[in-house]
PDB file of N, CA and C in Angstrom:
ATOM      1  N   UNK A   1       8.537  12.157 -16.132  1.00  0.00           N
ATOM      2  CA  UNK A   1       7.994  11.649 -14.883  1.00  0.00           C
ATOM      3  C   UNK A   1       7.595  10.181 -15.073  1.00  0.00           C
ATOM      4  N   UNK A   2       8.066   9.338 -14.423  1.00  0.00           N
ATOM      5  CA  UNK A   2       7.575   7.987 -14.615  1.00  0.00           C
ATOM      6  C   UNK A   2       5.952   7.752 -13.868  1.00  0.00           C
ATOM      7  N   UNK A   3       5.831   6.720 -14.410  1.00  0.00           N
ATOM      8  CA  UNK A   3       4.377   6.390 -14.691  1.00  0.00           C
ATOM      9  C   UNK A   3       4.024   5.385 -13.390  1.00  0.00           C
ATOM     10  N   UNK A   4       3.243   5.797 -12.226  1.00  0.00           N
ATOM     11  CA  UNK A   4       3.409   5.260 -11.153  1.00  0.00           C
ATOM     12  C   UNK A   4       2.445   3.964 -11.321  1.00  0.00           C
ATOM     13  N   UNK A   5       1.286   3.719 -11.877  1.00  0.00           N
ATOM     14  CA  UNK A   5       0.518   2.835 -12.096  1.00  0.00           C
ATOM     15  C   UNK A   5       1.095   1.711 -12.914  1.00  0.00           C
ATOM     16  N   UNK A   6       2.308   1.789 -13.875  1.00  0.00           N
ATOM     17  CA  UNK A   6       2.649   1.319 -14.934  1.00  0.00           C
ATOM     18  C   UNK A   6       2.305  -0.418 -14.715  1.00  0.00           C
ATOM     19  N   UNK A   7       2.960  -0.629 -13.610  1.00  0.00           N
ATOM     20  CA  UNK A   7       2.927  -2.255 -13.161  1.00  0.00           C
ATOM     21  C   UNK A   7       1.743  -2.717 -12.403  1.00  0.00           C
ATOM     22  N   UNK A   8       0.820  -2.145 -12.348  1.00  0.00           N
ATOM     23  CA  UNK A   8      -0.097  -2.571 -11.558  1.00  0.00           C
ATOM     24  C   UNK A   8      -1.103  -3.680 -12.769  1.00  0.00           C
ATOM     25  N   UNK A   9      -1.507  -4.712 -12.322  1.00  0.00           N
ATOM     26  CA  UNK A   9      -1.926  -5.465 -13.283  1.00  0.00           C
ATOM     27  C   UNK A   9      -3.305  -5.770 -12.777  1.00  0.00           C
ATOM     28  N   UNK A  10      -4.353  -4.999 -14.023  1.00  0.00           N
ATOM     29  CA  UNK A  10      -5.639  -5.284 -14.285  1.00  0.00           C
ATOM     30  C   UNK A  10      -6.416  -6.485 -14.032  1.00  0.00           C
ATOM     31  N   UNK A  11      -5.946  -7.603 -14.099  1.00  0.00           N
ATOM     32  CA  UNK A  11      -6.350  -8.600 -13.552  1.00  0.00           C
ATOM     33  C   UNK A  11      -6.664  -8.606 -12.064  1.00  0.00           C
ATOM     34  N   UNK A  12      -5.842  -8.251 -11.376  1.00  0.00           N
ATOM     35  CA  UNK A  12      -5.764  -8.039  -9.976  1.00  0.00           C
ATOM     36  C   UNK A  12      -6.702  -6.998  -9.583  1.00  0.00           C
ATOM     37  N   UNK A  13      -7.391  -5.994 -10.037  1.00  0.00           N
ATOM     38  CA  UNK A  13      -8.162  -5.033 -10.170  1.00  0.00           C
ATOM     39  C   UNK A  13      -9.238  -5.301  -9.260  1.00  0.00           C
ATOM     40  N   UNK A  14      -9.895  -6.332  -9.408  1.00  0.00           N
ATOM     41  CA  UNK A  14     -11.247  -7.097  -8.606  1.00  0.00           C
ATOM     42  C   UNK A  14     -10.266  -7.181  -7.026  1.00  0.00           C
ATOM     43  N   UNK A  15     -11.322  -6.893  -6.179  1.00  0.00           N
ATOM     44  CA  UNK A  15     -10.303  -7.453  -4.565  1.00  0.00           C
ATOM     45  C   UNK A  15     -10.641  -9.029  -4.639  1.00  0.00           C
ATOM     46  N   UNK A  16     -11.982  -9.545  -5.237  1.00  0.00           N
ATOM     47  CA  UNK A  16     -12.290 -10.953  -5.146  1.00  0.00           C
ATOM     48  C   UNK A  16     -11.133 -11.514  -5.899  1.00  0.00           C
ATOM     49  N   UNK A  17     -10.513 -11.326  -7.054  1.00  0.00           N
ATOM     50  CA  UNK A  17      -9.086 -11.390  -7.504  1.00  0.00           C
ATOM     51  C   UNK A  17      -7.847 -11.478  -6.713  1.00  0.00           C
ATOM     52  N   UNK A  18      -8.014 -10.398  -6.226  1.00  0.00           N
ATOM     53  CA  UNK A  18      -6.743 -10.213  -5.401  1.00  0.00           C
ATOM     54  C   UNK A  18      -6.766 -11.232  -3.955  1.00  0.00           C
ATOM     55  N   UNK A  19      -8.272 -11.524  -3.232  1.00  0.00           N
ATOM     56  CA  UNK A  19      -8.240 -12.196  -2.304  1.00  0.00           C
ATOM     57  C   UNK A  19      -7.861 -13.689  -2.401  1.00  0.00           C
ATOM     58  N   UNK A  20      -8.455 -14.226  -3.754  1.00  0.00           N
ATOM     59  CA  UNK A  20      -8.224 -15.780  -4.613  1.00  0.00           C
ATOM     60  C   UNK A  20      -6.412 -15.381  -4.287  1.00  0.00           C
ATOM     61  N   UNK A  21      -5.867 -14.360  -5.266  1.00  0.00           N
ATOM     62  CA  UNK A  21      -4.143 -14.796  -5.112  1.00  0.00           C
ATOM     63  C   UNK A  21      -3.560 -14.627  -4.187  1.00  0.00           C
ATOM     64  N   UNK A  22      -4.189 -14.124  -3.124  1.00  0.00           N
ATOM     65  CA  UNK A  22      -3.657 -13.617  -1.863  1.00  0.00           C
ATOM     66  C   UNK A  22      -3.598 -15.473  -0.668  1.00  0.00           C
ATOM     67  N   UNK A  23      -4.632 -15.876  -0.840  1.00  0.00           N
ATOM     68  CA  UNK A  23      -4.866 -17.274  -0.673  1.00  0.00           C
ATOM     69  C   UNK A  23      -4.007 -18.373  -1.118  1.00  0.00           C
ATOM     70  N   UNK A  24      -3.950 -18.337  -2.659  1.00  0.00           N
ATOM     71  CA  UNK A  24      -3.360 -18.973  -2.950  1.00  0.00           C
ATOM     72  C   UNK A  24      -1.942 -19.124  -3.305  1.00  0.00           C
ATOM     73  N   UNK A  25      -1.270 -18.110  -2.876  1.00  0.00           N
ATOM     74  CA  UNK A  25       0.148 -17.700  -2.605  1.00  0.00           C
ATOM     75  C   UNK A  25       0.969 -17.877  -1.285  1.00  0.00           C
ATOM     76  N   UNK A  26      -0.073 -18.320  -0.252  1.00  0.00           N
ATOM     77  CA  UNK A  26       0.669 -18.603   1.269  1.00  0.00           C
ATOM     78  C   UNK A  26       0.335 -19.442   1.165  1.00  0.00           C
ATOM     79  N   UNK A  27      -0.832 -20.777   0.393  1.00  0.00           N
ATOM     80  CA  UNK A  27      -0.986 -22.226   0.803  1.00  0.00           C
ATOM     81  C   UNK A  27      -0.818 -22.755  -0.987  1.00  0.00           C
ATOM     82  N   UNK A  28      -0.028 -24.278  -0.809  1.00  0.00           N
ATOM     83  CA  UNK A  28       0.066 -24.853  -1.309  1.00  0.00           C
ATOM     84  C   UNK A  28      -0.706 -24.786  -2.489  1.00  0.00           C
ATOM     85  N   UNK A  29      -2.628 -25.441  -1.921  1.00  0.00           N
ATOM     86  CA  UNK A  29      -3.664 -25.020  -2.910  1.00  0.00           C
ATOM     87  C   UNK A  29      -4.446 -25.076  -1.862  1.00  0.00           C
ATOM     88  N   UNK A  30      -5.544 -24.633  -2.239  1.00  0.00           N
ATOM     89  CA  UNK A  30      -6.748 -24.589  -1.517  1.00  0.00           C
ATOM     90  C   UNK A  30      -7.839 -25.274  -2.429  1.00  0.00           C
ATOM     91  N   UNK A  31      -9.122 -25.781  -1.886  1.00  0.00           N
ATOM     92  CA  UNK A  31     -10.286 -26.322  -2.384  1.00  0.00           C
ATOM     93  C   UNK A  31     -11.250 -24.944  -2.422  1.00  0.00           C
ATOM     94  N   UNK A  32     -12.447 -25.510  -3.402  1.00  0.00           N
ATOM     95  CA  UNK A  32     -13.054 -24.516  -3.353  1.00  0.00           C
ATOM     96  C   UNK A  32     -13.909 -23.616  -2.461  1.00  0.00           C
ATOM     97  N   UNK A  33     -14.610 -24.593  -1.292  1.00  0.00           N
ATOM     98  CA  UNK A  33     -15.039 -24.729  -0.489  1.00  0.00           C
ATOM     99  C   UNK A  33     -14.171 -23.710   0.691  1.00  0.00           C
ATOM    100  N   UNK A  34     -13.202 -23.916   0.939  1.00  0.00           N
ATOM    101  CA  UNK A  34     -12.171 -23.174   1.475  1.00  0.00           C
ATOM    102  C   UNK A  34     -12.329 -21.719   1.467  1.00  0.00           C
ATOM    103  N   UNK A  35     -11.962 -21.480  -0.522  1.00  0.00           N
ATOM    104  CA  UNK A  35     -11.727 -20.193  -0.847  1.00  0.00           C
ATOM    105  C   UNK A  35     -13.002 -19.426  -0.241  1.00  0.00           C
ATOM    106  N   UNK A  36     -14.682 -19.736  -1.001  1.00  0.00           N
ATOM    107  CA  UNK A  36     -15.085 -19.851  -0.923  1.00  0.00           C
ATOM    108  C   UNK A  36     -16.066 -19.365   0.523  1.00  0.00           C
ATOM    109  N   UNK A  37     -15.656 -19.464   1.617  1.00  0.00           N
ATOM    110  CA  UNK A  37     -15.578 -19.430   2.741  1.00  0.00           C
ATOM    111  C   UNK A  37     -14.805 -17.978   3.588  1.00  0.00           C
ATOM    112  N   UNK A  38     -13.770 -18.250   2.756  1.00  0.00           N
ATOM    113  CA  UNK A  38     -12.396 -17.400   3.470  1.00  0.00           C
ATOM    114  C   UNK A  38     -12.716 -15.732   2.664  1.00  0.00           C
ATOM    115  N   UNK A  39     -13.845 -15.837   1.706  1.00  0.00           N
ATOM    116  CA  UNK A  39     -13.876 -14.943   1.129  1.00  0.00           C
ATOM    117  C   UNK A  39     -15.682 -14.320   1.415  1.00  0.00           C
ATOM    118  N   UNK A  40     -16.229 -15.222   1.549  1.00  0.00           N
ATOM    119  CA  UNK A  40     -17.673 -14.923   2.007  1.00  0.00           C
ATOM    120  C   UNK A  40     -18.406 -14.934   0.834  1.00  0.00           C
ATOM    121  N   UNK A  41     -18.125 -15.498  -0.060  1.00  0.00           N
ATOM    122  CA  UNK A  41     -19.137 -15.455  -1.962  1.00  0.00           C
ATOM    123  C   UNK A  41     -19.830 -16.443  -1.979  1.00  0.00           C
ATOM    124  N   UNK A  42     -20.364 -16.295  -2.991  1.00  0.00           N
ATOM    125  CA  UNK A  42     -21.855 -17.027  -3.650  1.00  0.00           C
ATOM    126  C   UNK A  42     -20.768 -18.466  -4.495  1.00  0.00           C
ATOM    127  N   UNK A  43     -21.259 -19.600  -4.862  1.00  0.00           N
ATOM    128  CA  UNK A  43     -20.819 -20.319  -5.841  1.00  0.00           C
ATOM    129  C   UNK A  43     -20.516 -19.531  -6.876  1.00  0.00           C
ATOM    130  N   UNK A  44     -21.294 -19.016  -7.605  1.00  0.00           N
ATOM    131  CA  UNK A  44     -21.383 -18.641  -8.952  1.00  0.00           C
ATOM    132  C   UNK A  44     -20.179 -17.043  -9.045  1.00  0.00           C
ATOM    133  N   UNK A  45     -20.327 -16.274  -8.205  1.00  0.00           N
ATOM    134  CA  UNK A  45     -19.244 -15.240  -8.086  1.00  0.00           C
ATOM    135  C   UNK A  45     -18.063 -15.706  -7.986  1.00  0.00           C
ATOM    136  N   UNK A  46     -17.810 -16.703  -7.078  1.00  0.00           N
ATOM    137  CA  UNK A  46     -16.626 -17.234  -7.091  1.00  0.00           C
ATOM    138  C   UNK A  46     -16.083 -17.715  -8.643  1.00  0.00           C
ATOM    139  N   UNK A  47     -16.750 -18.509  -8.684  1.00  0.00           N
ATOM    140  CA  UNK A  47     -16.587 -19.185  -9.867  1.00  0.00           C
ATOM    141  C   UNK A  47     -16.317 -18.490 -11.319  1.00  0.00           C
ATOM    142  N   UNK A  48     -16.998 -17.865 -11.200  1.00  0.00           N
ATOM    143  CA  UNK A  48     -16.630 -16.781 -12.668  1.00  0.00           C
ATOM    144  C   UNK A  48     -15.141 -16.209 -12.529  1.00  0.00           C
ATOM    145  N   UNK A  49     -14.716 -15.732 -11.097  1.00  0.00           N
ATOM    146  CA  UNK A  49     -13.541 -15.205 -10.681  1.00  0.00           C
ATOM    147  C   UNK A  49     -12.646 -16.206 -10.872  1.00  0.00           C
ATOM    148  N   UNK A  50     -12.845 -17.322 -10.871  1.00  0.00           N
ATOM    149  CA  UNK A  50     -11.473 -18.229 -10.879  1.00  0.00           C
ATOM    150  C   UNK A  50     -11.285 -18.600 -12.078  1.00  0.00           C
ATOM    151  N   UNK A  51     -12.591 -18.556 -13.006  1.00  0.00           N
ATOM    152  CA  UNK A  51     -12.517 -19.037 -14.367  1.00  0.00           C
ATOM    153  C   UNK A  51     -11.797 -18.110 -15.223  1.00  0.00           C
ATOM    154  N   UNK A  52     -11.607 -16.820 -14.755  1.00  0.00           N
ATOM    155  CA  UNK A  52     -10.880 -15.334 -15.534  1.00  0.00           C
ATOM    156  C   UNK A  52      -9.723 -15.876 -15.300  1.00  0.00           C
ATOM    157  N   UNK A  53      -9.326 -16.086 -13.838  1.00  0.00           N
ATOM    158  CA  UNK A  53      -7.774 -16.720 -13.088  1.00  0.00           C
ATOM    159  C   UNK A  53      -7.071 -17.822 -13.743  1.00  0.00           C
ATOM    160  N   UNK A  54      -8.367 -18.534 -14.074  1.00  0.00           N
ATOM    161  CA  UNK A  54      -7.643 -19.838 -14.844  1.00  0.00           C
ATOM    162  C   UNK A  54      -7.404 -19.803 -16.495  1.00  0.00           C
ATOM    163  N   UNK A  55      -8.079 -18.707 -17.069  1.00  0.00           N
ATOM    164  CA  UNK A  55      -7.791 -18.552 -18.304  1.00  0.00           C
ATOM    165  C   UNK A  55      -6.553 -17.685 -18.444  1.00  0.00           C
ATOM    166  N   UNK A  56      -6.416 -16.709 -17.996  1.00  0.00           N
ATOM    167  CA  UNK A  56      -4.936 -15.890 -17.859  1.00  0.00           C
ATOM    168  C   UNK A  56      -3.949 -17.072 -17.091  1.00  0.00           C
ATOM    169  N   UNK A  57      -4.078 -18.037 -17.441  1.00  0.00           N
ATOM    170  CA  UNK A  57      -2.788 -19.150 -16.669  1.00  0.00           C
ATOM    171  C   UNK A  57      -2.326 -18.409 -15.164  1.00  0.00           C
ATOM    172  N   UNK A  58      -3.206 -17.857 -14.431  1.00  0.00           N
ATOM    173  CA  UNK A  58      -2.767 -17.194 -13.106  1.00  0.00           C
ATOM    174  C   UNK A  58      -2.846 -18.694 -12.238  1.00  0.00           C
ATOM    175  N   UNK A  59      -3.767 -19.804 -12.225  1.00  0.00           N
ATOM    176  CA  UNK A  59      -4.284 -20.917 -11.312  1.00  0.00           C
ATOM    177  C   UNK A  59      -4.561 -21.697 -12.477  1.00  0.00           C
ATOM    178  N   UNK A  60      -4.051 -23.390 -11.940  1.00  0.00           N
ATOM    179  CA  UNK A  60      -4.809 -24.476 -11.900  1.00  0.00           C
ATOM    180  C   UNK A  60      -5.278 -25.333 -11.541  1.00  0.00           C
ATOM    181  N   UNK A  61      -6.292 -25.580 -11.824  1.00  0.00           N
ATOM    182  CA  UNK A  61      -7.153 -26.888 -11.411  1.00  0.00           C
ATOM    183  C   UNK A  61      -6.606 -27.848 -11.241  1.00  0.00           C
ATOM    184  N   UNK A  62      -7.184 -28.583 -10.158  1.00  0.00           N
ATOM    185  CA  UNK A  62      -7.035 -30.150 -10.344  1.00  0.00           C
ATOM    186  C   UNK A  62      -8.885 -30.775  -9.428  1.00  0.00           C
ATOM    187  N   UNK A  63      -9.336 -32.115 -10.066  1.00  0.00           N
ATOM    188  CA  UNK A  63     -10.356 -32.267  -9.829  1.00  0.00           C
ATOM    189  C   UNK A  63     -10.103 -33.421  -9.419  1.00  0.00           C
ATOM    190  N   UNK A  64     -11.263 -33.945  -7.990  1.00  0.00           N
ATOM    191  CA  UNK A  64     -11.300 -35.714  -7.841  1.00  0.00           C
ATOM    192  C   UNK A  64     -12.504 -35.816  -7.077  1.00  0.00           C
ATOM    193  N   UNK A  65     -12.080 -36.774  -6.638  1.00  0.00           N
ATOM    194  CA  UNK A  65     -13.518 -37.192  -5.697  1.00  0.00           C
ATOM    195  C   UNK A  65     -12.715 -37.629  -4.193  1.00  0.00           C
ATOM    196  N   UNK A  66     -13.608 -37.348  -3.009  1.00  0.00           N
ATOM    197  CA  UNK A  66     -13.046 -37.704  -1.962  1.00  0.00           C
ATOM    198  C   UNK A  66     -14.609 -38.346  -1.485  1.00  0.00           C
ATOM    199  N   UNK A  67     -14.155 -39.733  -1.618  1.00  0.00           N
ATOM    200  CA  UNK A  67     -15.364 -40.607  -1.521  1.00  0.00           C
ATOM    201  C   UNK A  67     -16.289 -39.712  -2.394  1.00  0.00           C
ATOM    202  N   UNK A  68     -17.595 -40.218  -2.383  1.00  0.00           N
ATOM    203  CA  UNK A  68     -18.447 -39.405  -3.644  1.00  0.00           C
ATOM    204  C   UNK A  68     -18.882 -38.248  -4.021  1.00  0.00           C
ATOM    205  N   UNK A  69     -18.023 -37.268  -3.237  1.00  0.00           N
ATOM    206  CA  UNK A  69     -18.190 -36.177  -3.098  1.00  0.00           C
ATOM    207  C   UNK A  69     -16.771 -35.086  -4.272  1.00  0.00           C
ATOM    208  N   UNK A  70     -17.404 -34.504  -4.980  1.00  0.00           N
ATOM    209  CA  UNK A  70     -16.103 -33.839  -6.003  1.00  0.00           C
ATOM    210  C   UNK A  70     -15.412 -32.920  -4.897  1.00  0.00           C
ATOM    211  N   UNK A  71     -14.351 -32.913  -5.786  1.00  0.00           N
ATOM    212  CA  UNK A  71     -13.641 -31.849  -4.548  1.00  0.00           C
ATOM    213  C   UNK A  71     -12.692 -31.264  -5.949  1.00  0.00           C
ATOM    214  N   UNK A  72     -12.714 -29.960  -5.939  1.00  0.00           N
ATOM    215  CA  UNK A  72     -11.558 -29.177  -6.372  1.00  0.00           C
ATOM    216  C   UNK A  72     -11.081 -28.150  -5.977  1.00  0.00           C
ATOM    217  N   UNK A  73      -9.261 -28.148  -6.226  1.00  0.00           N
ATOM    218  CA  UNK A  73      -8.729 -27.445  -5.800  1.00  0.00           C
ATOM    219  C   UNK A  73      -7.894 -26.809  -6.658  1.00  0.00           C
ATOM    220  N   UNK A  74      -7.495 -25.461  -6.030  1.00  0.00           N
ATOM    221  CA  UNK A  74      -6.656 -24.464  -6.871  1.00  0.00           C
ATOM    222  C   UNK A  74      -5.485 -24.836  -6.582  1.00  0.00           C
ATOM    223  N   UNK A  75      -4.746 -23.748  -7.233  1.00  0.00           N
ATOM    224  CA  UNK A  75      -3.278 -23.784  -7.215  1.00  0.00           C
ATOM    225  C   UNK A  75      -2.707 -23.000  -8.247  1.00  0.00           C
ATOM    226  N   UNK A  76      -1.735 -21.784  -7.840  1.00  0.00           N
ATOM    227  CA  UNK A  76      -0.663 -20.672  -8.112  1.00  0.00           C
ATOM    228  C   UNK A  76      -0.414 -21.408  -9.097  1.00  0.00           C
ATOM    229  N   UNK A  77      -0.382 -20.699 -10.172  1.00  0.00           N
ATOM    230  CA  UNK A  77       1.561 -21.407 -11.494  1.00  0.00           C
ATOM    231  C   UNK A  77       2.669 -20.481 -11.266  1.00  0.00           C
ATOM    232  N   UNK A  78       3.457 -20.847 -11.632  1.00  0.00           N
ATOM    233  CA  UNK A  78       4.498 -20.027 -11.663  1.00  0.00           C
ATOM    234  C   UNK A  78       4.289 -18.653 -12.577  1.00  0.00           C
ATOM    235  N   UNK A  79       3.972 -18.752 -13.370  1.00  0.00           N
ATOM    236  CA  UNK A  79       3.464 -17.433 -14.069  1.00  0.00           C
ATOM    237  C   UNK A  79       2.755 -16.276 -12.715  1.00  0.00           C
ATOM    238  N   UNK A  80       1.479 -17.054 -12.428  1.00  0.00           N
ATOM    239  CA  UNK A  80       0.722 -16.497 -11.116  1.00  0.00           C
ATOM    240  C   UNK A  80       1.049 -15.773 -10.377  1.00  0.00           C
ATOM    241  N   UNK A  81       2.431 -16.767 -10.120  1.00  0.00           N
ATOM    242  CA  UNK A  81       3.053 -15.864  -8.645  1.00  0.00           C
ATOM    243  C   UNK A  81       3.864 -15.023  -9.231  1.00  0.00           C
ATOM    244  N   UNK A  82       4.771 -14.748 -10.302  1.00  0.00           N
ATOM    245  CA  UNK A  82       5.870 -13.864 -11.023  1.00  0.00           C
ATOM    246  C   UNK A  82       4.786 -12.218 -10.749  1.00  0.00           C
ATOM    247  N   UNK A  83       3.522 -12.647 -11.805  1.00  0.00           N
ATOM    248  CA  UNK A  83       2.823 -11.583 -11.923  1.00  0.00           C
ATOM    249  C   UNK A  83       2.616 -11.326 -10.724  1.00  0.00           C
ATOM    250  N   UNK A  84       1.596 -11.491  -9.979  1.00  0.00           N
ATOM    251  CA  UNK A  84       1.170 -11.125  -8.504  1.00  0.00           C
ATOM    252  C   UNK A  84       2.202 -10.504  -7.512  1.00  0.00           C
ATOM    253  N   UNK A  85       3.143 -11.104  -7.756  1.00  0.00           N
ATOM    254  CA  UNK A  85       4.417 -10.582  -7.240  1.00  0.00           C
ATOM    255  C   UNK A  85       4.576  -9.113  -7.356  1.00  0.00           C
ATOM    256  N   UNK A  86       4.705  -9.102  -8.828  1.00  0.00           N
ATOM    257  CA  UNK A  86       5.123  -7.732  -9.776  1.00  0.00           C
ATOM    258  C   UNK A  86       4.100  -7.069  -9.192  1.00  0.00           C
ATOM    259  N   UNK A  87       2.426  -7.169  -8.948  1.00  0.00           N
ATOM    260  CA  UNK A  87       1.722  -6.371  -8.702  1.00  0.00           C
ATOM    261  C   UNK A  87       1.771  -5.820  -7.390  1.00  0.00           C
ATOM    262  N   UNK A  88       1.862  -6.522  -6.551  1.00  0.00           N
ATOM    263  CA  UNK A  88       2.293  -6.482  -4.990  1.00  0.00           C
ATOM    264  C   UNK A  88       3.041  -5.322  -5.065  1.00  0.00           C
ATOM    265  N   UNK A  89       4.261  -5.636  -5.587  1.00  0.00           N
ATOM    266  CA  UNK A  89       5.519  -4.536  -5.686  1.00  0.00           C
ATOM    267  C   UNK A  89       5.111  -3.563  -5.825  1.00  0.00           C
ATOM    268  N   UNK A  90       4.546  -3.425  -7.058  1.00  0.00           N
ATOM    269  CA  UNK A  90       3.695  -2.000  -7.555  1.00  0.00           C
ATOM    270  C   UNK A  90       2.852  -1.432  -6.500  1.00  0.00           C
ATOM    271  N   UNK A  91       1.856  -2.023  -5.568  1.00  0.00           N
ATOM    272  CA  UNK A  91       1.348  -1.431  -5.135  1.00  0.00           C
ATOM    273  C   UNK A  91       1.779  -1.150  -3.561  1.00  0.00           C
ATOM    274  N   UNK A  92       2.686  -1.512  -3.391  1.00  0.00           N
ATOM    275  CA  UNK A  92       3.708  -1.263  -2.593  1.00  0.00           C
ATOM    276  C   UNK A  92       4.442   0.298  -3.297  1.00  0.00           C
ATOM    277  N   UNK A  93       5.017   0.101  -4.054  1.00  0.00           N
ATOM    278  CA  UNK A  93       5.957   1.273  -4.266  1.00  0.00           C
ATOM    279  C   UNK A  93       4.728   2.649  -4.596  1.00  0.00           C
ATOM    280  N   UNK A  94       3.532   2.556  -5.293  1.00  0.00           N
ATOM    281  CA  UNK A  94       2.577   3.506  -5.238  1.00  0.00           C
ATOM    282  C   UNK A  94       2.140   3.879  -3.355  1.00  0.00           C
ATOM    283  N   UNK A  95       2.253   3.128  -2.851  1.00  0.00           N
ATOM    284  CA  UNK A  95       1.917   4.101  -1.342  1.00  0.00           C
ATOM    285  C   UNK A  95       3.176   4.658  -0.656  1.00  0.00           C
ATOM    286  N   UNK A  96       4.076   4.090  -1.253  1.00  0.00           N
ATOM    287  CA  UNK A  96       5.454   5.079  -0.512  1.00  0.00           C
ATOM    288  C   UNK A  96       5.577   5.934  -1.401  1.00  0.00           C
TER     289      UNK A  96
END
C-alpha cells in the first residue's frame, strides 16, 4: 500500500508556513509589513516563521531603506517553489 503522507513536507506543517508560501508564490515578493498584515501576526511570530523559511533556503531576503525607514522583503527561490509545489500536490492527491 503506498504511503499517502509520503510527500507532504514538514516544513509546511505550521498554516503560518503555509500562509508565508502561499503569499509568496502568487507575488513577486512581498515586504514584511504586507505579510504581516495579510496574515494577522505579531512581529515576533512572524519573524521566527520566516527565519525557519529562510534557513531551509525556502525565501530570501533582501533589505533597504525607503527614505529612512527599513523596508524588507521576501521572496520564493527556486528550491521554495519546487518544494511547495511537491507539497501542494501531495495534499491535493491526499483529499482525492
Amino acid at each position: 500500500m503506498e504511503n499517502i503522507i509520503a510527500n507532504l513536507n514538514k516544513t509546511f506543517d505550521s498554516r503560518i508556513r503555509l500562509g508565508i508560501m502561499s503569499i509568496l508564490s502568487v507575488n513577486d515578493a512581498a515586504d514584511f509589513n504586507t505579510i504581516k498584515e495579510l496574515l494577522q501576526l505579531t512581529d515576533g511570530n512572524l519573524a521566527s516563521h520566516l527565519k525557519a523559511l529562510e534557513a531551509a533556503e525556502y525565501i530570501q531576503t533582501t533589505k533597504q531603506f525607503i527614505g529612512r525607514k527599513p523596508n524588507t522583503k521576501y521572496q520564493i527561490t527556486g528550491l521554495g517553489k519546487r518544494d511547495f509545489k511537491e507539497h501542494l500536490d501531495a495534499l491535493e492527491k491526499l483529499i482525492k
